[in-house]
PDB file of N, CA and C in Angstrom:
ATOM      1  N   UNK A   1       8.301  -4.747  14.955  1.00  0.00           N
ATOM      2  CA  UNK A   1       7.718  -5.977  14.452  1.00  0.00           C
ATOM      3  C   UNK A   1       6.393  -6.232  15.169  1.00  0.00           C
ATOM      4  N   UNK A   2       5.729  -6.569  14.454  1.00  0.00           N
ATOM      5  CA  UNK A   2       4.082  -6.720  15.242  1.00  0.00           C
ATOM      6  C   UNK A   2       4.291  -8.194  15.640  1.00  0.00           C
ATOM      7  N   UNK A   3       3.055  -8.653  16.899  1.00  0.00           N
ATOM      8  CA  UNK A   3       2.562  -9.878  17.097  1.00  0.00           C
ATOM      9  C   UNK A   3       2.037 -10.579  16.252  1.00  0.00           C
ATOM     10  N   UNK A   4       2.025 -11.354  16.183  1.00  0.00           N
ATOM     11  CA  UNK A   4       1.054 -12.690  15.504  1.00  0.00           C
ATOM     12  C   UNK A   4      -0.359 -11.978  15.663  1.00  0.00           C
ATOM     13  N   UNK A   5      -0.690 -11.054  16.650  1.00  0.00           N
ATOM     14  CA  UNK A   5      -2.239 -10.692  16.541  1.00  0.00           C
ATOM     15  C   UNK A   5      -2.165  -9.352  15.617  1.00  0.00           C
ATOM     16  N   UNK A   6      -2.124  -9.299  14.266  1.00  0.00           N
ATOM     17  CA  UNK A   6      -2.395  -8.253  13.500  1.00  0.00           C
ATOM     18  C   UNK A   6      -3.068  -7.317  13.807  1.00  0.00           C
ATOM     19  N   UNK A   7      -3.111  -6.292  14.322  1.00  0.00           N
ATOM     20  CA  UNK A   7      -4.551  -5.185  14.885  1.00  0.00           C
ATOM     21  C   UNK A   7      -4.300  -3.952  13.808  1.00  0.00           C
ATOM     22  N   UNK A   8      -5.059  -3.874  12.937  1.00  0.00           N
ATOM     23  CA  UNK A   8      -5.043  -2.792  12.039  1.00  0.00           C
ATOM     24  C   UNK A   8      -5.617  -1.726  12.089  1.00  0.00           C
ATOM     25  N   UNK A   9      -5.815  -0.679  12.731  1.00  0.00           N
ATOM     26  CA  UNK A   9      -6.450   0.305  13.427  1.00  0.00           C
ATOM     27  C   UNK A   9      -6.982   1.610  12.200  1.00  0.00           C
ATOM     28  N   UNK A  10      -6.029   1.325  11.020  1.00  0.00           N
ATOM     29  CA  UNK A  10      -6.145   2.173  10.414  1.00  0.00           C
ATOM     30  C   UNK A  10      -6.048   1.578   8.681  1.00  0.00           C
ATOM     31  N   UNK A  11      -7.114   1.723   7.766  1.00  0.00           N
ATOM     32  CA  UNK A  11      -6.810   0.798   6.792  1.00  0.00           C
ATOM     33  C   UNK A  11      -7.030   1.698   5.303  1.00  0.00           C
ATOM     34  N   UNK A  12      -6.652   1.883   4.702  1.00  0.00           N
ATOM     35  CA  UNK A  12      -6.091   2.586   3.295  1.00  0.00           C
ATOM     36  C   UNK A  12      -6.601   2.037   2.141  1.00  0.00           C
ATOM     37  N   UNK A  13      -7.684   1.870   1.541  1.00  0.00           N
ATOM     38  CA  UNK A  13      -7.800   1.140  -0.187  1.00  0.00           C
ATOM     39  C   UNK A  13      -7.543   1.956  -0.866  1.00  0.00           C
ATOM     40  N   UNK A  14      -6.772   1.570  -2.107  1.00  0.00           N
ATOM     41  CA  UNK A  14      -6.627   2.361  -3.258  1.00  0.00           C
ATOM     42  C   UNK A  14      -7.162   1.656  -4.694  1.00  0.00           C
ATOM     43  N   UNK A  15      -7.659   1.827  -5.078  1.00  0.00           N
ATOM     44  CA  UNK A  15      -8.445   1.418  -6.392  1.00  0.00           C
ATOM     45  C   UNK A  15      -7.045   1.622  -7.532  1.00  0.00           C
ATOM     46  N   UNK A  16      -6.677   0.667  -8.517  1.00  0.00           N
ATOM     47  CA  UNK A  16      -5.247   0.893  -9.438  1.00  0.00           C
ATOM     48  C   UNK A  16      -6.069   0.728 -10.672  1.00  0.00           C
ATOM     49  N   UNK A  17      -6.203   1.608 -11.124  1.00  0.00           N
ATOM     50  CA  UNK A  17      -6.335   2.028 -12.718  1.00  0.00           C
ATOM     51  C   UNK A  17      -5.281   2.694 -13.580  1.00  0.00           C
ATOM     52  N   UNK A  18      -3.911   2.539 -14.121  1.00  0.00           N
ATOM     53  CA  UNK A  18      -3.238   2.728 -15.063  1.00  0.00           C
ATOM     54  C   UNK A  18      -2.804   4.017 -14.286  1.00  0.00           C
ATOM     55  N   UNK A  19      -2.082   3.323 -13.164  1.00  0.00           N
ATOM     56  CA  UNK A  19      -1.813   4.381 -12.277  1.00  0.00           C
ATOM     57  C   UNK A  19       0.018   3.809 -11.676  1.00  0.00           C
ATOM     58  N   UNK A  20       1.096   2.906 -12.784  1.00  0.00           N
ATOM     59  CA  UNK A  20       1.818   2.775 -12.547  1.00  0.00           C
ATOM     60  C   UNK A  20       2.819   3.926 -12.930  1.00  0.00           C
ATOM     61  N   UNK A  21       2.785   5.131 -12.573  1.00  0.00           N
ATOM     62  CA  UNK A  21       3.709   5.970 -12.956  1.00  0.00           C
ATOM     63  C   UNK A  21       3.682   7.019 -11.582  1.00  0.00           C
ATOM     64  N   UNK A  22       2.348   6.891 -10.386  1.00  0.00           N
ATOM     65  CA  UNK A  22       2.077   7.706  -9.546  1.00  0.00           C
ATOM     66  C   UNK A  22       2.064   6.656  -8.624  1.00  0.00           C
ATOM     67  N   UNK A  23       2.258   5.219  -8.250  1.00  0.00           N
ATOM     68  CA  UNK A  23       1.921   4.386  -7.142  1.00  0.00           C
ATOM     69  C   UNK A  23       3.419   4.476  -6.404  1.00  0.00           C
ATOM     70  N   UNK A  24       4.693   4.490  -6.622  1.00  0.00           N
ATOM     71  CA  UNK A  24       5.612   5.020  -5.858  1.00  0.00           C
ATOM     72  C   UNK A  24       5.161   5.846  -4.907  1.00  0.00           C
ATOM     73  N   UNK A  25       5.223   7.300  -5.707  1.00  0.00           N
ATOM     74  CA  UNK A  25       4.930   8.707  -4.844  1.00  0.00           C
ATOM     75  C   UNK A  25       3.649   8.209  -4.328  1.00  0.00           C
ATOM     76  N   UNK A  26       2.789   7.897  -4.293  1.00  0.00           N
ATOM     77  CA  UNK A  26       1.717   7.675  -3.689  1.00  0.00           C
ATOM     78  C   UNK A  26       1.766   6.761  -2.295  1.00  0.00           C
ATOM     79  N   UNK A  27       2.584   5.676  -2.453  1.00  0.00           N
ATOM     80  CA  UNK A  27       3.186   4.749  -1.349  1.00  0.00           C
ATOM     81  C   UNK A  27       3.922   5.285  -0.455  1.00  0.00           C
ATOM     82  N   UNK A  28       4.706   6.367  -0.932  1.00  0.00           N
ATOM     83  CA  UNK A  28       6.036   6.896  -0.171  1.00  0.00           C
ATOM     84  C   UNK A  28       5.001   7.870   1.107  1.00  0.00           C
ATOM     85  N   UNK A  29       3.904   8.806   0.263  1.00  0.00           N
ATOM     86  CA  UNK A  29       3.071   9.729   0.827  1.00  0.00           C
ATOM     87  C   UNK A  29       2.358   9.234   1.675  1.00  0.00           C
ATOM     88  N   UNK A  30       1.466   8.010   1.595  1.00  0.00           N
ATOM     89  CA  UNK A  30       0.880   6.932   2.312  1.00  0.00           C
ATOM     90  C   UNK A  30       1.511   6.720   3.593  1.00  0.00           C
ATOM     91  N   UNK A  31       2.498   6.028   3.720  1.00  0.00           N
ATOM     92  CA  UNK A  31       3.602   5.769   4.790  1.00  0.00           C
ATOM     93  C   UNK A  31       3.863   6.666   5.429  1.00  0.00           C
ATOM     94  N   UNK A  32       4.530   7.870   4.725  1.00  0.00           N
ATOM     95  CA  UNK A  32       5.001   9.274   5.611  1.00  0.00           C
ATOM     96  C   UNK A  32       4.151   9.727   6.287  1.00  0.00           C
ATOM     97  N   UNK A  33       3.025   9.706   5.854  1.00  0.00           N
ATOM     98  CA  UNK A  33       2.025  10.439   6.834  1.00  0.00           C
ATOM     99  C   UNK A  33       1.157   9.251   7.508  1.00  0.00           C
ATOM    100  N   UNK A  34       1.119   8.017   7.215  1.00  0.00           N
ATOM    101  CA  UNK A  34       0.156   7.586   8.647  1.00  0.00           C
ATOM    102  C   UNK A  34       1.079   7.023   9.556  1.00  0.00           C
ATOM    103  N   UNK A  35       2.626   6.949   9.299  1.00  0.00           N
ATOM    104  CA  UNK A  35       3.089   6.162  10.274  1.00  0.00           C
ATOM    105  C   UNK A  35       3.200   7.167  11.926  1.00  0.00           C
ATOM    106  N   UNK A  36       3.270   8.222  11.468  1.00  0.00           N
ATOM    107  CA  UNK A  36       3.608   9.289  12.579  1.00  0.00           C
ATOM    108  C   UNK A  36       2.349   9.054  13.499  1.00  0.00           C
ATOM    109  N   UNK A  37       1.130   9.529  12.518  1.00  0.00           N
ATOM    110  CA  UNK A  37       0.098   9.100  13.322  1.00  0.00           C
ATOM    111  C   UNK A  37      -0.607   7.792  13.785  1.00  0.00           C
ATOM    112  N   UNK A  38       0.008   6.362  13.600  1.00  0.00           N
ATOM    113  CA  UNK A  38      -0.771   5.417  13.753  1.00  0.00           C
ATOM    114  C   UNK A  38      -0.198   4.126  12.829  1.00  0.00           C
ATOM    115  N   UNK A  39       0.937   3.386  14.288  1.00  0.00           N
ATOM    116  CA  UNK A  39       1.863   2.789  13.149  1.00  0.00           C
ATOM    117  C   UNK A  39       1.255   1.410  13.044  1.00  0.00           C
ATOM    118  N   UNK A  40       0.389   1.067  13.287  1.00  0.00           N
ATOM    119  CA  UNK A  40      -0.574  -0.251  12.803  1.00  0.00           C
ATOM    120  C   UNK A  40      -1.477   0.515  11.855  1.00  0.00           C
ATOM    121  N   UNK A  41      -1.266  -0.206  10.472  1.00  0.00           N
ATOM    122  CA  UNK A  41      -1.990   0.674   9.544  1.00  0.00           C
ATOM    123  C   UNK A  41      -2.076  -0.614   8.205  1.00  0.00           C
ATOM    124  N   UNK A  42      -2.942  -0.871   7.155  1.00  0.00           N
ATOM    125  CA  UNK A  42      -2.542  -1.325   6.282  1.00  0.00           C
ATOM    126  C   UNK A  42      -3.203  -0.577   5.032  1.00  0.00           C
ATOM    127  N   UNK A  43      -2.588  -1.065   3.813  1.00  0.00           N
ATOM    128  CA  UNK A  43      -2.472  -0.754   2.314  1.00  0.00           C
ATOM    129  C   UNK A  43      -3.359  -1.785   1.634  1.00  0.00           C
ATOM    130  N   UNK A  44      -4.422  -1.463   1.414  1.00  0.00           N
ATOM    131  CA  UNK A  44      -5.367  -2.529   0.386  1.00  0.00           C
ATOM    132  C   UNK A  44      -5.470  -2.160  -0.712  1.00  0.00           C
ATOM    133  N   UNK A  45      -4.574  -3.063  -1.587  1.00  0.00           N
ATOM    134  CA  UNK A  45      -4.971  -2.299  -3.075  1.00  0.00           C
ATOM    135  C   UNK A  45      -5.710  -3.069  -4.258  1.00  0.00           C
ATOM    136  N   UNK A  46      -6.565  -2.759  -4.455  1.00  0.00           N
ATOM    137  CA  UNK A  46      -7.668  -3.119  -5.454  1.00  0.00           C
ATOM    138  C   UNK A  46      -7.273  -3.148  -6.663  1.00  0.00           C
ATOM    139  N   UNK A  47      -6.737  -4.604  -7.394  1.00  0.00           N
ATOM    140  CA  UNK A  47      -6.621  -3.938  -8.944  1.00  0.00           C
ATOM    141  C   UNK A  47      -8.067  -4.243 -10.129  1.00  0.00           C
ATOM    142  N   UNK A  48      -8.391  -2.972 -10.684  1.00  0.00           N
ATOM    143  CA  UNK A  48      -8.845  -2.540 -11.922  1.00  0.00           C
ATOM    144  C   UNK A  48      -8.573  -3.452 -13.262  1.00  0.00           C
ATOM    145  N   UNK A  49      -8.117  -4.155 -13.098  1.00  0.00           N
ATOM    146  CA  UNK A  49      -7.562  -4.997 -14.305  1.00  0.00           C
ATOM    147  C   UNK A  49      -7.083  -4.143 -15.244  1.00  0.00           C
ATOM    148  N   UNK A  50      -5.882  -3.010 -14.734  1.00  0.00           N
ATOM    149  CA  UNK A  50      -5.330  -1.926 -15.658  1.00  0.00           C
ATOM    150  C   UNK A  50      -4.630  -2.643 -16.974  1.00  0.00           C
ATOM    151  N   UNK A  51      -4.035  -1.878 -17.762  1.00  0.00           N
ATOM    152  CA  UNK A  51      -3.388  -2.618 -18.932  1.00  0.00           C
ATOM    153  C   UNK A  51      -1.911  -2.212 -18.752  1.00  0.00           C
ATOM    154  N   UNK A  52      -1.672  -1.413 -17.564  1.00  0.00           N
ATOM    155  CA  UNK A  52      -0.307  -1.331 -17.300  1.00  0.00           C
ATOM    156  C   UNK A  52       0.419  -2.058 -16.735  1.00  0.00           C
ATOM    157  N   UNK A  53       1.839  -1.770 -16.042  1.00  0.00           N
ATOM    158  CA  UNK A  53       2.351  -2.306 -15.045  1.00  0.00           C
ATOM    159  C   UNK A  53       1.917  -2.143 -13.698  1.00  0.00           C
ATOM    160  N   UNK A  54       1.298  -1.575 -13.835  1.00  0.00           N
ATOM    161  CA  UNK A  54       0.905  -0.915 -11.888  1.00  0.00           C
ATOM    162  C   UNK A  54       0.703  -2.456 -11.331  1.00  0.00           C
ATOM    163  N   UNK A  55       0.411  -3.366 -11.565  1.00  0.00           N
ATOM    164  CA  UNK A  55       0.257  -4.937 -10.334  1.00  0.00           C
ATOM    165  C   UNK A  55       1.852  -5.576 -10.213  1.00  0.00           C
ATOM    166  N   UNK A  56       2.671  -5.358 -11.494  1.00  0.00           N
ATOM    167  CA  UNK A  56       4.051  -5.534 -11.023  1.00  0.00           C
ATOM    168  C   UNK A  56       5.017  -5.017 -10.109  1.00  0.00           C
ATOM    169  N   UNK A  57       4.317  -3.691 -10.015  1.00  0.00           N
ATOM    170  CA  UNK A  57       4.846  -2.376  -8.712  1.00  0.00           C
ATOM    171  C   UNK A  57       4.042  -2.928  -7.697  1.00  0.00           C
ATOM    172  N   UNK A  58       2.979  -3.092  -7.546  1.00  0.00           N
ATOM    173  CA  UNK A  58       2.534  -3.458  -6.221  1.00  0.00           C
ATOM    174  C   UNK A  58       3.184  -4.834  -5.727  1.00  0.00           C
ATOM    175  N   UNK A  59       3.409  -5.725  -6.510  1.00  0.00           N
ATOM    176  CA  UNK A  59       3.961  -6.634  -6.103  1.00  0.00           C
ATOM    177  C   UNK A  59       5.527  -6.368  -5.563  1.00  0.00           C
ATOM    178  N   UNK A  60       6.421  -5.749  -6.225  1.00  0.00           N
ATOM    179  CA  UNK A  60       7.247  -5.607  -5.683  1.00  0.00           C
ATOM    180  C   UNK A  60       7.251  -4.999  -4.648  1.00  0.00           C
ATOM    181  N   UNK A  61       6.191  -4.032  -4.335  1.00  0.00           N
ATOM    182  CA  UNK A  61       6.370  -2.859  -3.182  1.00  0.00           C
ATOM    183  C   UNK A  61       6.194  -4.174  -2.131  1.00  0.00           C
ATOM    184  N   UNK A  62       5.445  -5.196  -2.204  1.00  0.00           N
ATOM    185  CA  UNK A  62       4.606  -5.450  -1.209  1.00  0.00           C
ATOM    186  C   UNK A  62       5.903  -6.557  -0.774  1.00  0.00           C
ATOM    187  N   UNK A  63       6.549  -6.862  -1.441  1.00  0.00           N
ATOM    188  CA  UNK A  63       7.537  -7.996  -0.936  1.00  0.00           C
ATOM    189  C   UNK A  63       8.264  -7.343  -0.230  1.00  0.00           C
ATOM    190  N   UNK A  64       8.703  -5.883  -0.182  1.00  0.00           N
ATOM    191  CA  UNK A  64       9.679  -4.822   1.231  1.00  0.00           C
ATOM    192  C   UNK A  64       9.088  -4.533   1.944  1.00  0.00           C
ATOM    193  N   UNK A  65       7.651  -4.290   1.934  1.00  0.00           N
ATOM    194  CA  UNK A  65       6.267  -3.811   3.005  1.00  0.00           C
ATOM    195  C   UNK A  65       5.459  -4.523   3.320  1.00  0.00           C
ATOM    196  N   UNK A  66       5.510  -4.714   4.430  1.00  0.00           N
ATOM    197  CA  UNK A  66       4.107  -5.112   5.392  1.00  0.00           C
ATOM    198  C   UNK A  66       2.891  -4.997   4.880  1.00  0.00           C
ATOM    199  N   UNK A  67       2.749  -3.282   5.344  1.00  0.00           N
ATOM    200  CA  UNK A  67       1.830  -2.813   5.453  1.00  0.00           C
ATOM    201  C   UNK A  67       1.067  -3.162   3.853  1.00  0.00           C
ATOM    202  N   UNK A  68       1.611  -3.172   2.570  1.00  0.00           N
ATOM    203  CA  UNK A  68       1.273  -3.411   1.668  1.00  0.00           C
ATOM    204  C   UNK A  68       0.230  -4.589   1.029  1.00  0.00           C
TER     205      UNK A  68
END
């Protein structure tokens, strides 16, 4: 659990363009590999104003994740 002082050392944007069918695997890949290296990290995700679901996935991801 982090402090109240957020220190994000390491920060991730992803741009979402009609990309709700790859933002799972993409989240899962995200995590697996920066937590080993650098477990203060965050997930900025930019939405595209897609016409998919991809902002309903991020939302849910983000209510189990932090980092999200």
């Amino acid at each position: 659990m982090r402090s109240s002082l957020n220190l994000f050392l390491f920060n991730t944007m992803i741009s979402v363009d009609r990309t709700e069918a790859t933002l799972p695997e993409l989240h899962r890949r995200l995590v697996a590999n920066l937590e080993p290296v650098e477990p203060f990290f965050d997930i900025i995700v930019i939405k595209d104003y897609a016409d998919d679901d991809s902002w309903q996935i991020i939302g849910k991801r983000a209510q189990s994740d932090s980092e999200v």
